[in-house]
N, C-alpha and C. Protein backbone atom coordinates (compact mmCIF):
# COMPACT_ATOMS: atom_id res chain seq x y z
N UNK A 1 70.81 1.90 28.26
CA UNK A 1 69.78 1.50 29.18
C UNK A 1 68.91 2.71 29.53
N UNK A 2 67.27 2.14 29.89
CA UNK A 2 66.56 3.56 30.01
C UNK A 2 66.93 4.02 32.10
N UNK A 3 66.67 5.17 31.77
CA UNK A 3 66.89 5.99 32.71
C UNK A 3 65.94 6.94 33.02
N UNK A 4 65.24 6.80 34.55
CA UNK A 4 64.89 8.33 35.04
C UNK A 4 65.45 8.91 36.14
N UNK A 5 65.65 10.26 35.97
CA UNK A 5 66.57 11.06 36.63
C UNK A 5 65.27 12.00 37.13
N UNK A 6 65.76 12.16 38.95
CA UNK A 6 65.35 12.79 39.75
C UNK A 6 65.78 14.06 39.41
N UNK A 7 65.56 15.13 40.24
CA UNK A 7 65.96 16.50 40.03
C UNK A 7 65.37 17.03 41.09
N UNK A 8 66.36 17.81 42.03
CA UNK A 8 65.99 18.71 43.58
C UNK A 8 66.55 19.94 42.96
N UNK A 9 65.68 20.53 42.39
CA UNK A 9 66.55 21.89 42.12
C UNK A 9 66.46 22.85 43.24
N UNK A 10 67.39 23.81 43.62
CA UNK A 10 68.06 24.59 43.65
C UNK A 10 68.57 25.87 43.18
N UNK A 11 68.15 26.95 43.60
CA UNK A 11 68.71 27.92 43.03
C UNK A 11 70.81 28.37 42.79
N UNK A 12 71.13 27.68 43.80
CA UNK A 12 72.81 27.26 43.92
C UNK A 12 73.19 25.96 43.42
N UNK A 13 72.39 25.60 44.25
CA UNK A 13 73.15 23.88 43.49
C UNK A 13 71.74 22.90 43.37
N UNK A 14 72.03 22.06 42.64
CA UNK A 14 70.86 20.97 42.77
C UNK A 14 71.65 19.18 42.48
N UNK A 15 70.43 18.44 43.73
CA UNK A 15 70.59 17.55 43.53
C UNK A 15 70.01 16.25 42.39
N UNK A 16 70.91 15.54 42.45
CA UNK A 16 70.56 14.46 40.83
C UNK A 16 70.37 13.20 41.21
N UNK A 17 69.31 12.52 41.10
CA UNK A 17 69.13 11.00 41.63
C UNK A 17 69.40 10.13 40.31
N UNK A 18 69.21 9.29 40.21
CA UNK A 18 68.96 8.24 38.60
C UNK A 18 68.29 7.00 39.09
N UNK A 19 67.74 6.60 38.34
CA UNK A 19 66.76 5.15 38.76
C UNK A 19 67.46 4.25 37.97
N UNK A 20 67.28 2.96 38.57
CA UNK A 20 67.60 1.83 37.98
C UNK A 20 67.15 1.73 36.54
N UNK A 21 68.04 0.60 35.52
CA UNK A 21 67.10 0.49 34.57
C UNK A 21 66.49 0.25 34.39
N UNK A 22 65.11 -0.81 35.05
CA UNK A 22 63.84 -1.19 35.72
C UNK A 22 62.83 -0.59 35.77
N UNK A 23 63.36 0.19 36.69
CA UNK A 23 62.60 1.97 37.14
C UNK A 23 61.90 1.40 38.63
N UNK A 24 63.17 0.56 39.36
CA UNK A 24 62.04 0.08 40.46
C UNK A 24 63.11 0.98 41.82
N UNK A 25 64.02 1.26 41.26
CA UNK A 25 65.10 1.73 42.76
C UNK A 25 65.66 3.74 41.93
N UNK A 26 65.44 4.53 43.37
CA UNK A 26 66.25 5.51 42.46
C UNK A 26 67.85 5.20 43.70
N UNK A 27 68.65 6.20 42.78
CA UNK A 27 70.21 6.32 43.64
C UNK A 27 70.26 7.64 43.39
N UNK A 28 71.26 8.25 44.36
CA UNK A 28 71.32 9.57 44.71
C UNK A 28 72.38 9.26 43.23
N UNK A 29 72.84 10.58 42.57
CA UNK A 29 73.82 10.66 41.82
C UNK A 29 74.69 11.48 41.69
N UNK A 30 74.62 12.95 41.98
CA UNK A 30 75.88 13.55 41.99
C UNK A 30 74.89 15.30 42.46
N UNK A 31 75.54 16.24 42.85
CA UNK A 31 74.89 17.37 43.53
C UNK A 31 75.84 18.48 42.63
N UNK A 32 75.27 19.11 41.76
CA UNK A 32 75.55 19.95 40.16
C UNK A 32 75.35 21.44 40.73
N UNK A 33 76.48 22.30 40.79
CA UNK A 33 76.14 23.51 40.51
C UNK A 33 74.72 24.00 39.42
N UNK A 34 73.43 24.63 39.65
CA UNK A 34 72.57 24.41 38.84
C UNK A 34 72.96 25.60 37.46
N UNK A 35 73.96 26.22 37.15
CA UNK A 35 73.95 27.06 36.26
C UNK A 35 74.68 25.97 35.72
N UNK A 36 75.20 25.11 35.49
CA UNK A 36 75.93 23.70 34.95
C UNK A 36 75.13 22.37 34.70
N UNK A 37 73.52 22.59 35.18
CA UNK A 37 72.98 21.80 35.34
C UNK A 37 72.42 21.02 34.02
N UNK A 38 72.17 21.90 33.29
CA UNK A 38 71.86 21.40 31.34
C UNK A 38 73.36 20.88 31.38
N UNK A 39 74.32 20.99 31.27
CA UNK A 39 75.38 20.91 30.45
C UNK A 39 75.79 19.37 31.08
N UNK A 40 75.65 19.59 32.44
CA UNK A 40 75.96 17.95 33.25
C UNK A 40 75.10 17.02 32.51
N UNK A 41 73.23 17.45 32.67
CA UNK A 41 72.48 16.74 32.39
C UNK A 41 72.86 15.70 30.83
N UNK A 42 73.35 16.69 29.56
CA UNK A 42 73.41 16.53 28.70
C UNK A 42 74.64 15.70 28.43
N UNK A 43 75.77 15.65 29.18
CA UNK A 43 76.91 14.86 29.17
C UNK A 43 76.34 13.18 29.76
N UNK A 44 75.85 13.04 30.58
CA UNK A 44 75.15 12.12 31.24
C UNK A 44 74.35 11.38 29.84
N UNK A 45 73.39 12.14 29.75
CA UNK A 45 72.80 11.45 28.63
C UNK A 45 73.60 10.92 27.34
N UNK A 46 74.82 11.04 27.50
CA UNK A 46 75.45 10.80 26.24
C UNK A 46 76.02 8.89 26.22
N UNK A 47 75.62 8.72 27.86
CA UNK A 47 76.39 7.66 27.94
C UNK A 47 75.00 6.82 28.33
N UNK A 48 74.10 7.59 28.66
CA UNK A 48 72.72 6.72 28.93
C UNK A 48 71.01 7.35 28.78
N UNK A 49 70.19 6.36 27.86
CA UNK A 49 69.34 6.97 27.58
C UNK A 49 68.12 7.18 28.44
N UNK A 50 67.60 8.75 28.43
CA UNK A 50 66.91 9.23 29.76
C UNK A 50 65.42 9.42 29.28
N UNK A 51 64.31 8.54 29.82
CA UNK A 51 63.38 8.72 29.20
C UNK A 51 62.30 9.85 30.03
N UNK A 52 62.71 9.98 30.92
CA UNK A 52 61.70 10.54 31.57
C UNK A 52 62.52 11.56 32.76
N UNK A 53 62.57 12.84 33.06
CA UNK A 53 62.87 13.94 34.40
C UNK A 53 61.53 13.50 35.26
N UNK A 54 62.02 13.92 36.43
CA UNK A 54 60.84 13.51 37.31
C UNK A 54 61.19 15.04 38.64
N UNK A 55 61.21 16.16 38.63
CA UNK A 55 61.48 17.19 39.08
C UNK A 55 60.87 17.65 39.95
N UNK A 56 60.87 17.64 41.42
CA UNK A 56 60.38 18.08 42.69
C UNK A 56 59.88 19.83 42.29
N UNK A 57 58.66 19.85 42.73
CA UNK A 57 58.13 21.03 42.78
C UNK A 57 57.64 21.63 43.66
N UNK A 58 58.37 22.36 44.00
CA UNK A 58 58.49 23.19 45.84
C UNK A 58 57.22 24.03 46.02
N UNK A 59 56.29 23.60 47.13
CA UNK A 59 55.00 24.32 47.40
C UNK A 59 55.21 24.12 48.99
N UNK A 60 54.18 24.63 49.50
CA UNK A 60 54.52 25.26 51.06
C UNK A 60 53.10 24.22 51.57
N UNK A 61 53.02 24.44 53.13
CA UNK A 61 51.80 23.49 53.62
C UNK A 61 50.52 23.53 52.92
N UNK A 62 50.32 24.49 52.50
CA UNK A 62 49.04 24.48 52.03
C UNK A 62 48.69 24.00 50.59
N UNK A 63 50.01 23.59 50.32
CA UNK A 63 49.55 23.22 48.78
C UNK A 63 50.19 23.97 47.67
N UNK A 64 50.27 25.50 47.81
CA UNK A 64 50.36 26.11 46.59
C UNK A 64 51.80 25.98 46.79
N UNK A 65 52.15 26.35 45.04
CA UNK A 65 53.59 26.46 45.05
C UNK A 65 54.41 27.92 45.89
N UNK A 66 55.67 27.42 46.66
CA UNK A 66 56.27 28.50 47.42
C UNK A 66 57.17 29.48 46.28
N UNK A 67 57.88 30.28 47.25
CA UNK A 67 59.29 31.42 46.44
C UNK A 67 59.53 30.35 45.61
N UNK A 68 60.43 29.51 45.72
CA UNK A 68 61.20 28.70 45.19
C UNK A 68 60.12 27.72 43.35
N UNK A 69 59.01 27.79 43.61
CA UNK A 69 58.60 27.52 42.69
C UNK A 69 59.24 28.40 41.43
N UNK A 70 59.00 29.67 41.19
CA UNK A 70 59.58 30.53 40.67
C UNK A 70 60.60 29.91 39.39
N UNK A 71 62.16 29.38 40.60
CA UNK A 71 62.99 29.61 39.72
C UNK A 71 63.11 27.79 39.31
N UNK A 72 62.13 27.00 40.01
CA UNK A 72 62.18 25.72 39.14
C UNK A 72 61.23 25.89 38.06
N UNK A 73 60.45 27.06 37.66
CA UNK A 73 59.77 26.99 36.21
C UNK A 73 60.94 27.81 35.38
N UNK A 74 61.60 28.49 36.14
CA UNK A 74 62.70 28.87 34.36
C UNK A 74 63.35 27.85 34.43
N UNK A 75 63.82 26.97 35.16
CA UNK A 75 64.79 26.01 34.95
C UNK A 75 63.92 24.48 34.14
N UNK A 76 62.34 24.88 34.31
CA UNK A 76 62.01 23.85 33.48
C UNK A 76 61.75 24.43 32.08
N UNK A 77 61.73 25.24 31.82
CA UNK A 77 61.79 26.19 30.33
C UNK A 77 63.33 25.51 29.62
N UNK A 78 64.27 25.80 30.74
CA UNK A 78 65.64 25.43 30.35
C UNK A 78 65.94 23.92 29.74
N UNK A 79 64.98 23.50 30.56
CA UNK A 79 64.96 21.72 30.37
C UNK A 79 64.24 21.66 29.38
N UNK A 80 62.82 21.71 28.69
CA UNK A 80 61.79 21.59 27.81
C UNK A 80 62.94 22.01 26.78
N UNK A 81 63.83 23.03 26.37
CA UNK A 81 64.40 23.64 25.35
C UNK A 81 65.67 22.64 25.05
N UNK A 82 66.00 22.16 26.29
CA UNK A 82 67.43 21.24 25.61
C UNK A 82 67.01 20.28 25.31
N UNK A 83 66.08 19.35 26.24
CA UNK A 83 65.49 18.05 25.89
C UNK A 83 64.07 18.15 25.46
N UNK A 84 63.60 18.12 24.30
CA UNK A 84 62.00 19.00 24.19
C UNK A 84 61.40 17.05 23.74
N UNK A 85 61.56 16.38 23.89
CA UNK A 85 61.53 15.47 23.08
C UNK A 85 61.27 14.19 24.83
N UNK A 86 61.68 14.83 25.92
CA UNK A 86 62.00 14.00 27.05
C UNK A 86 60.61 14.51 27.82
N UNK A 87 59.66 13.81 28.54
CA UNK A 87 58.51 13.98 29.90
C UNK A 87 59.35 14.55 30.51
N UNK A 88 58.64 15.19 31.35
CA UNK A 88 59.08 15.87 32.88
C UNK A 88 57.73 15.97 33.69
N UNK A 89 57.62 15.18 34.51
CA UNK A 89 56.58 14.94 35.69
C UNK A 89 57.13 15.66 37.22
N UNK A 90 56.41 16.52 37.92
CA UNK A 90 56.43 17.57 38.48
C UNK A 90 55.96 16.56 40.09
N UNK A 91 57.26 16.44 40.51
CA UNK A 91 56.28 15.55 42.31
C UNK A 91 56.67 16.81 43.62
N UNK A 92 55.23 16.82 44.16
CA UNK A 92 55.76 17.64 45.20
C UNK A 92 56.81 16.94 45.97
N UNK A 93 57.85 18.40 46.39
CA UNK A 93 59.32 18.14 47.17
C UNK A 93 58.51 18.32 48.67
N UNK A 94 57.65 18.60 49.47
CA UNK A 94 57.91 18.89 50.51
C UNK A 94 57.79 18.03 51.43
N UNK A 95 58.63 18.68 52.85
CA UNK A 95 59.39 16.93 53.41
C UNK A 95 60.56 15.94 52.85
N UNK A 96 61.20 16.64 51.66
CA UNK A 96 62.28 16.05 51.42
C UNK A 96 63.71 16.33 51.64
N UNK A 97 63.62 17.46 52.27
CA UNK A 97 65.01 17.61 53.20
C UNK A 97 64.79 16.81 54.50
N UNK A 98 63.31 16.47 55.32
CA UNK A 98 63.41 15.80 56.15
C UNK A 98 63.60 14.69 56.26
N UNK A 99 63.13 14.30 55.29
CA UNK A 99 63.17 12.48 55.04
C UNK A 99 64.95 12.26 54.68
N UNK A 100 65.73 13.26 53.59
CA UNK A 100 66.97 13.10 53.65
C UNK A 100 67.97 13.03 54.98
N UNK A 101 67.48 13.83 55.96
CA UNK A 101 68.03 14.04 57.12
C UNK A 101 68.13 13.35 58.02
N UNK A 102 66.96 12.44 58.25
CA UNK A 102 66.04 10.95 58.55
C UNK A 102 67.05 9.77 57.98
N UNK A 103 67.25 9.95 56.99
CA UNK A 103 67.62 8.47 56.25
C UNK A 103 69.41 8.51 56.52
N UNK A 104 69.50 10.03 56.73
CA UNK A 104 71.30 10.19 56.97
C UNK A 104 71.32 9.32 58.24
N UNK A 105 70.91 10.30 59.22
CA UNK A 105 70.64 9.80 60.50
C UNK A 105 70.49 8.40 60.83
N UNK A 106 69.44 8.29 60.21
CA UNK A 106 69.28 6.19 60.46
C UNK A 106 70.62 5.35 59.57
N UNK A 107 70.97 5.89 58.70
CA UNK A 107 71.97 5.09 57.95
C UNK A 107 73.22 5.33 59.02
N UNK A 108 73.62 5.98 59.69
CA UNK A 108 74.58 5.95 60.78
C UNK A 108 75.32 7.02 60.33
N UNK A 109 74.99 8.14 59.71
CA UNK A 109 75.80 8.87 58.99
C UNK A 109 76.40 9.71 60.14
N UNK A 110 78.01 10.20 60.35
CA UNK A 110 77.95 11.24 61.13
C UNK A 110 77.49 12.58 60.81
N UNK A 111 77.86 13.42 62.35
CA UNK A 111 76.83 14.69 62.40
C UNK A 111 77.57 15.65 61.53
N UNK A 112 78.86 15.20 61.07
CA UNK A 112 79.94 16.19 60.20
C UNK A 112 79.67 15.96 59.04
N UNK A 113 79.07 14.41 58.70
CA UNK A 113 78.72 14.65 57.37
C UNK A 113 77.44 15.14 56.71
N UNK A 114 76.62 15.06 57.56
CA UNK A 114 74.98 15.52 57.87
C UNK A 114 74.99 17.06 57.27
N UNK A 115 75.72 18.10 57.61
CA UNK A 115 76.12 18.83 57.57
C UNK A 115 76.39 19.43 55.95
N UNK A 116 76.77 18.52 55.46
CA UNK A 116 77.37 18.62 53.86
C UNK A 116 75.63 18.81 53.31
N UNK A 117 75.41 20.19 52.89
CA UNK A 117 73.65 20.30 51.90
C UNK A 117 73.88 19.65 50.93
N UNK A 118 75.15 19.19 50.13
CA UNK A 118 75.31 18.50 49.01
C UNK A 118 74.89 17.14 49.00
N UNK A 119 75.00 16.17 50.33
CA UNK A 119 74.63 15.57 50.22
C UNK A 119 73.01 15.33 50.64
N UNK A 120 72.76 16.17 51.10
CA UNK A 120 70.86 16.43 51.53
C UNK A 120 70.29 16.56 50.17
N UNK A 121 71.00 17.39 49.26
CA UNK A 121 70.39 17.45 48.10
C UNK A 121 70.27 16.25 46.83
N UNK A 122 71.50 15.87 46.80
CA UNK A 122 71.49 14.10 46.29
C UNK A 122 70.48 13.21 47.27
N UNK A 123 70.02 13.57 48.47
CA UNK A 123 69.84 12.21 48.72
C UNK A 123 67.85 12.70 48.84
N UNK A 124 67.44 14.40 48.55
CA UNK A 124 66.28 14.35 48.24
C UNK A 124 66.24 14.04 47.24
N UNK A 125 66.80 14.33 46.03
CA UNK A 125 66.99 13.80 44.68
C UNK A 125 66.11 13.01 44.52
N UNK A 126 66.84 11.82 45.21
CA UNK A 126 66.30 9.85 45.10
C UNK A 126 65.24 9.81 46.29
N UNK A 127 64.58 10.63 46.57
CA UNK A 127 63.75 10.78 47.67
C UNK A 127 62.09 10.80 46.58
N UNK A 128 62.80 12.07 46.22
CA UNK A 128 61.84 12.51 45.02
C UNK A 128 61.41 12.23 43.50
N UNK A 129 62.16 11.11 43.51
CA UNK A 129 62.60 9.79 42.15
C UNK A 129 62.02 8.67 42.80
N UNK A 130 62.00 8.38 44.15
CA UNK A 130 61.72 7.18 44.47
C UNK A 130 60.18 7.18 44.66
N UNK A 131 59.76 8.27 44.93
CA UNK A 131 58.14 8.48 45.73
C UNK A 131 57.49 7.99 43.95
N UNK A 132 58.00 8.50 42.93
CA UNK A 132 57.50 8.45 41.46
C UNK A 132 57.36 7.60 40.77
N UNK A 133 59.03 6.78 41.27
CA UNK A 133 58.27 4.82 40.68
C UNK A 133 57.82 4.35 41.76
N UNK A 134 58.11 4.94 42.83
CA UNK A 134 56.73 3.85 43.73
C UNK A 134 55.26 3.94 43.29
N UNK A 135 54.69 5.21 42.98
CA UNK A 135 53.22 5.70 42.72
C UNK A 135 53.26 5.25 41.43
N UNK A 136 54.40 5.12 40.94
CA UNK A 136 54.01 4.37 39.35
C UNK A 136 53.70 2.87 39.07
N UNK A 137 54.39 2.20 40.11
CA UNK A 137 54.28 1.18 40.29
C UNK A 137 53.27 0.37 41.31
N UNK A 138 52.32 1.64 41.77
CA UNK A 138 51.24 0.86 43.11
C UNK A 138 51.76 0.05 44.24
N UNK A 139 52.97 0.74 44.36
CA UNK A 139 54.15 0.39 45.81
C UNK A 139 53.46 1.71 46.71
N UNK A 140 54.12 1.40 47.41
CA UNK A 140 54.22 2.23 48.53
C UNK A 140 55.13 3.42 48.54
N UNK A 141 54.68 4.82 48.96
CA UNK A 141 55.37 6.11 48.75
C UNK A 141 55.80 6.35 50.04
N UNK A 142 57.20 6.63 49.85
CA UNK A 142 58.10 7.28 50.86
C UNK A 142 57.73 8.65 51.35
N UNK A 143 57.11 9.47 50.47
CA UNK A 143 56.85 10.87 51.01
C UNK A 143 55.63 11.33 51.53
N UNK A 144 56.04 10.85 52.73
CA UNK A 144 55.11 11.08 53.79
C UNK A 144 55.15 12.08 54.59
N UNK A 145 53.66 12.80 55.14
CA UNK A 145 53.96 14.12 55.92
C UNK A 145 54.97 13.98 57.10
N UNK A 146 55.01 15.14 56.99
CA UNK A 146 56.10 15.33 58.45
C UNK A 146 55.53 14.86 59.98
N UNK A 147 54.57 15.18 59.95
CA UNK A 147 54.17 14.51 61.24
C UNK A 147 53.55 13.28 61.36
N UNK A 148 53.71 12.46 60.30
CA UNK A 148 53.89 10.99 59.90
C UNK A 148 55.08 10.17 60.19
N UNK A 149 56.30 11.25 60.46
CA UNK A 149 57.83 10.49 60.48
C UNK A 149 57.93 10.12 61.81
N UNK A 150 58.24 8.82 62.19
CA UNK A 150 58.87 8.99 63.57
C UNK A 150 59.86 9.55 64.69
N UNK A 151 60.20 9.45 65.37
CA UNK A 151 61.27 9.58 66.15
C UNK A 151 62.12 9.15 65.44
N UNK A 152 63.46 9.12 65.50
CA UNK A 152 64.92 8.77 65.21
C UNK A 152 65.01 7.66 66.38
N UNK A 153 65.41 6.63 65.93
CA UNK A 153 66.02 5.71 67.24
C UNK A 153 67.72 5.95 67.66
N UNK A 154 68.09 6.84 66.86
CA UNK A 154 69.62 7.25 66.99
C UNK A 154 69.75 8.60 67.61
N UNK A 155 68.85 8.75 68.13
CA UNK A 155 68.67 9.92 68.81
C UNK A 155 68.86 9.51 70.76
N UNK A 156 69.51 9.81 71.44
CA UNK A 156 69.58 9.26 73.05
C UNK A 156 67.73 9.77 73.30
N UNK A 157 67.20 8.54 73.92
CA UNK A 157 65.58 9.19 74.59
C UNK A 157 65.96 10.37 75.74
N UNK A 158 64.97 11.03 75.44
CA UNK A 158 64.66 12.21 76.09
C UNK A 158 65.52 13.44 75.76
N UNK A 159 66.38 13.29 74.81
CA UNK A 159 67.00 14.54 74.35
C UNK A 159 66.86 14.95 73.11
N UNK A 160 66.06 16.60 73.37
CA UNK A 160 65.72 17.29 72.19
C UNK A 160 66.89 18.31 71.91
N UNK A 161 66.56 18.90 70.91
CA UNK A 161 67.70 19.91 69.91
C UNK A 161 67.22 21.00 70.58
């Protein structure tokens, strides 16, 4: 079945989303040490075919790419060389630790598990997979600015951090 796989890279670890076979839903999928990250990627593909990376590309408010841009272009060198034959479409990441943090929060997640970056990073993953078939599909995009997000309703009113 075809497959597109999100990607939150990481200079330590990165997170992995996968989309339906459709391409209408992504799912968080697993959070990869990134020096393991070809080798996971490539085991994965053995059991399902991946037509398309869809790889968050870290830039700061203003647009340009931040530090972190940096080491997601060797890691897309890394990718172009194992899979040279596979797209890789580049969506800006920013706001996707918030929206992960957001969606923990509203899903009822506790504050101990909130805590785990492994799962912040799986769940920008499908954050950053999902914004890609939505815009592909003339749906509606989840990645919205930060001062677009609301309040938390799981938050007690009137108490800030």
């Amino acid at each position: 079945m075809d497959r597109i796989i999100g990607i939150d890279y990481g200079r330590k670890r990165t997170g992995v989303a996968v989309s339906d076979p459709l391409g209408i839903f992504a799912s968080p999928l697993e959070t990869v040490h990134s020096a393991k990250l070809i080798d996971y990627i490539k085991n994965y593909a053995q059991g399902e075919r991946i037509i398309r990376f869809v790889v968050g590309y870290p830039r700061n408010l203003s647009g340009a790419p931040s530090e972190a841009a940096a080491d997601v272009e060797v890691f897309l060198k890394q990718l172009a060389k194992a899979f040279p034959d596979i797209p890789v479409t580049l969506e800006d990441e920013r706001f996707t630790s918030v929206l992960a943090h957001r969606a923990m929060i509203d899903g009822g997640m506790k504050a101990s598990d909130r805590r785990d970056k492994a799962s912040v990073d799986r769940i920008s993953a499908a954050i950053i997979l999902q914004g890609y078939l939505d815009r592909m599909s003339g749906g509606p995009s989840f990645a919205v600015p930060q001062d677009a997000i609301p309040e938390s309703r799981s938050r007690k009113p009137g108490r800030r951090k």
